[in-house]
Protein backbone atom coordinates (compact mmCIF):
# COMPACT_ATOMS: atom_id res chain seq x y z
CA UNK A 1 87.63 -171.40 41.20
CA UNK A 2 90.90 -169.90 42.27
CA UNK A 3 93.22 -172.90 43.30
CA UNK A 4 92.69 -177.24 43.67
CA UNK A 5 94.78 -178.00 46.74
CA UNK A 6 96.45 -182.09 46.05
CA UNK A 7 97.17 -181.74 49.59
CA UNK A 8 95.17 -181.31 52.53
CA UNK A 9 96.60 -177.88 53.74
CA UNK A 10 95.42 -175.39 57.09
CA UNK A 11 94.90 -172.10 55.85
CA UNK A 12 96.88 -169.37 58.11
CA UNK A 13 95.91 -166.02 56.63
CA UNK A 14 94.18 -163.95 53.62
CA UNK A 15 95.35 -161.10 52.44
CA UNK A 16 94.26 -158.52 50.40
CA UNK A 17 94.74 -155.45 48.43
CA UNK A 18 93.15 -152.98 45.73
CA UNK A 19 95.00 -150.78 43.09
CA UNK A 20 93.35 -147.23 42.67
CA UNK A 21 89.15 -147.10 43.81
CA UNK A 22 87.78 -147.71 47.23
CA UNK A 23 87.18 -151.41 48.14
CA UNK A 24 85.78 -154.17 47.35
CA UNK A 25 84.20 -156.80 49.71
CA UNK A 26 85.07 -160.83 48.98
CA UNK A 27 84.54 -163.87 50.56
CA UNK A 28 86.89 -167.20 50.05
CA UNK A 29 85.26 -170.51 50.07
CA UNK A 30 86.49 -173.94 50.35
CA UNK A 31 84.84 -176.42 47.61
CA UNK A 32 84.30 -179.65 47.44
CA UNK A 33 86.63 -181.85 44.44
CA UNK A 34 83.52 -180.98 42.07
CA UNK A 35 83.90 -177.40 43.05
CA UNK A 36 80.53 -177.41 44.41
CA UNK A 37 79.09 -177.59 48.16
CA UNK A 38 80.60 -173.89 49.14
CA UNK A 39 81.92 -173.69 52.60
CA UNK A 40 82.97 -170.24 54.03
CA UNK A 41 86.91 -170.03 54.80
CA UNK A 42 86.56 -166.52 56.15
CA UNK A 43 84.33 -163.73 57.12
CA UNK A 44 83.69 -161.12 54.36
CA UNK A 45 87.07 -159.36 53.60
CA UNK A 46 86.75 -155.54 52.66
CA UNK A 47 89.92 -155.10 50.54
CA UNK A 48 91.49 -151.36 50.57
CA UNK A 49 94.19 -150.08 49.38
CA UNK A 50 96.18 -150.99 52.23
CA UNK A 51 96.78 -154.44 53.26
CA UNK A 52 93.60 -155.86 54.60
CA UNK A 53 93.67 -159.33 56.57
CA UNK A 54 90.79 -161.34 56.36
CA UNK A 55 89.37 -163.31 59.45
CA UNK A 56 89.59 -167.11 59.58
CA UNK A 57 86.59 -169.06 60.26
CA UNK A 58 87.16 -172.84 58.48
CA UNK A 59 91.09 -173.20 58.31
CA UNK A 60 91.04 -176.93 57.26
CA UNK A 61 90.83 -177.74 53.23
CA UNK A 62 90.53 -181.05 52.09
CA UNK A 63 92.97 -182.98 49.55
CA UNK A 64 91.33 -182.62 46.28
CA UNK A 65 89.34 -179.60 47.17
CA UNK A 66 88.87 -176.31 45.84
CA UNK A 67 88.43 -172.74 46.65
CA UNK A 68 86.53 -169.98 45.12
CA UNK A 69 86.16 -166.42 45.39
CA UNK A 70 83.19 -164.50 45.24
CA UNK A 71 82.68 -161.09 45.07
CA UNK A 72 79.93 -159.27 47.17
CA UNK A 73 80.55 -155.78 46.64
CA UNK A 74 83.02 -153.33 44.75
CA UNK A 75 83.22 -149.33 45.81
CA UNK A 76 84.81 -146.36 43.24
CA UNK A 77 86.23 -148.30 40.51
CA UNK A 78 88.72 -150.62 41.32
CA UNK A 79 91.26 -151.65 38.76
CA UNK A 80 93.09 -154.73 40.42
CA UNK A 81 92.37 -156.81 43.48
CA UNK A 82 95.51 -158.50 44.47
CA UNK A 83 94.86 -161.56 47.10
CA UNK A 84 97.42 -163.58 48.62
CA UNK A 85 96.59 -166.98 50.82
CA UNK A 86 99.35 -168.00 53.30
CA UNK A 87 98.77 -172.15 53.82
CA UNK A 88 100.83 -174.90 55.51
């Protein structure tokens, strides 16, 4: 789990970087207050070393709910993966 929202909060954007290898490909899900019952926030983001903007598909996150990362792929040895999650 990344982050427990007390708020319910619209998600406006995911961003993401990597520091030195290729890429690596995430998704960020929105989880229920047990942290289970995974619900896709966006489409598979494939981080690079340039700012990479994932695409939306559940905006919405419930008060009390969680989100999670989980990686699905990771190219020529990245070091750091640096995400950032713009909300209102």
């Amino acid at each position: 789990m990344i982050y427990r929202f007390p708020e319910a909060v619209t998600i406006e954007a995911i961003h993401a970087v990597v520091m030195n290898g290729t890429n690596v490909q995430f998704k960020i899900n929105e989880c229920d207050g047990n942290g289970v019952n995974a619900a896709q926030i966006c489409n598979t983001v494939t981080a690079t070393t340039t700012n990479t903007a994932g695409v939306i598909t559940n905006a919405d996150v419930d008060a009390g709910d969680y989100i999670s990362y989980t990686s699905t792929a990771n190219t020529g040895g990245v070091t750091k993966l640096i995400i950032a999650i713009d909300y209102s």
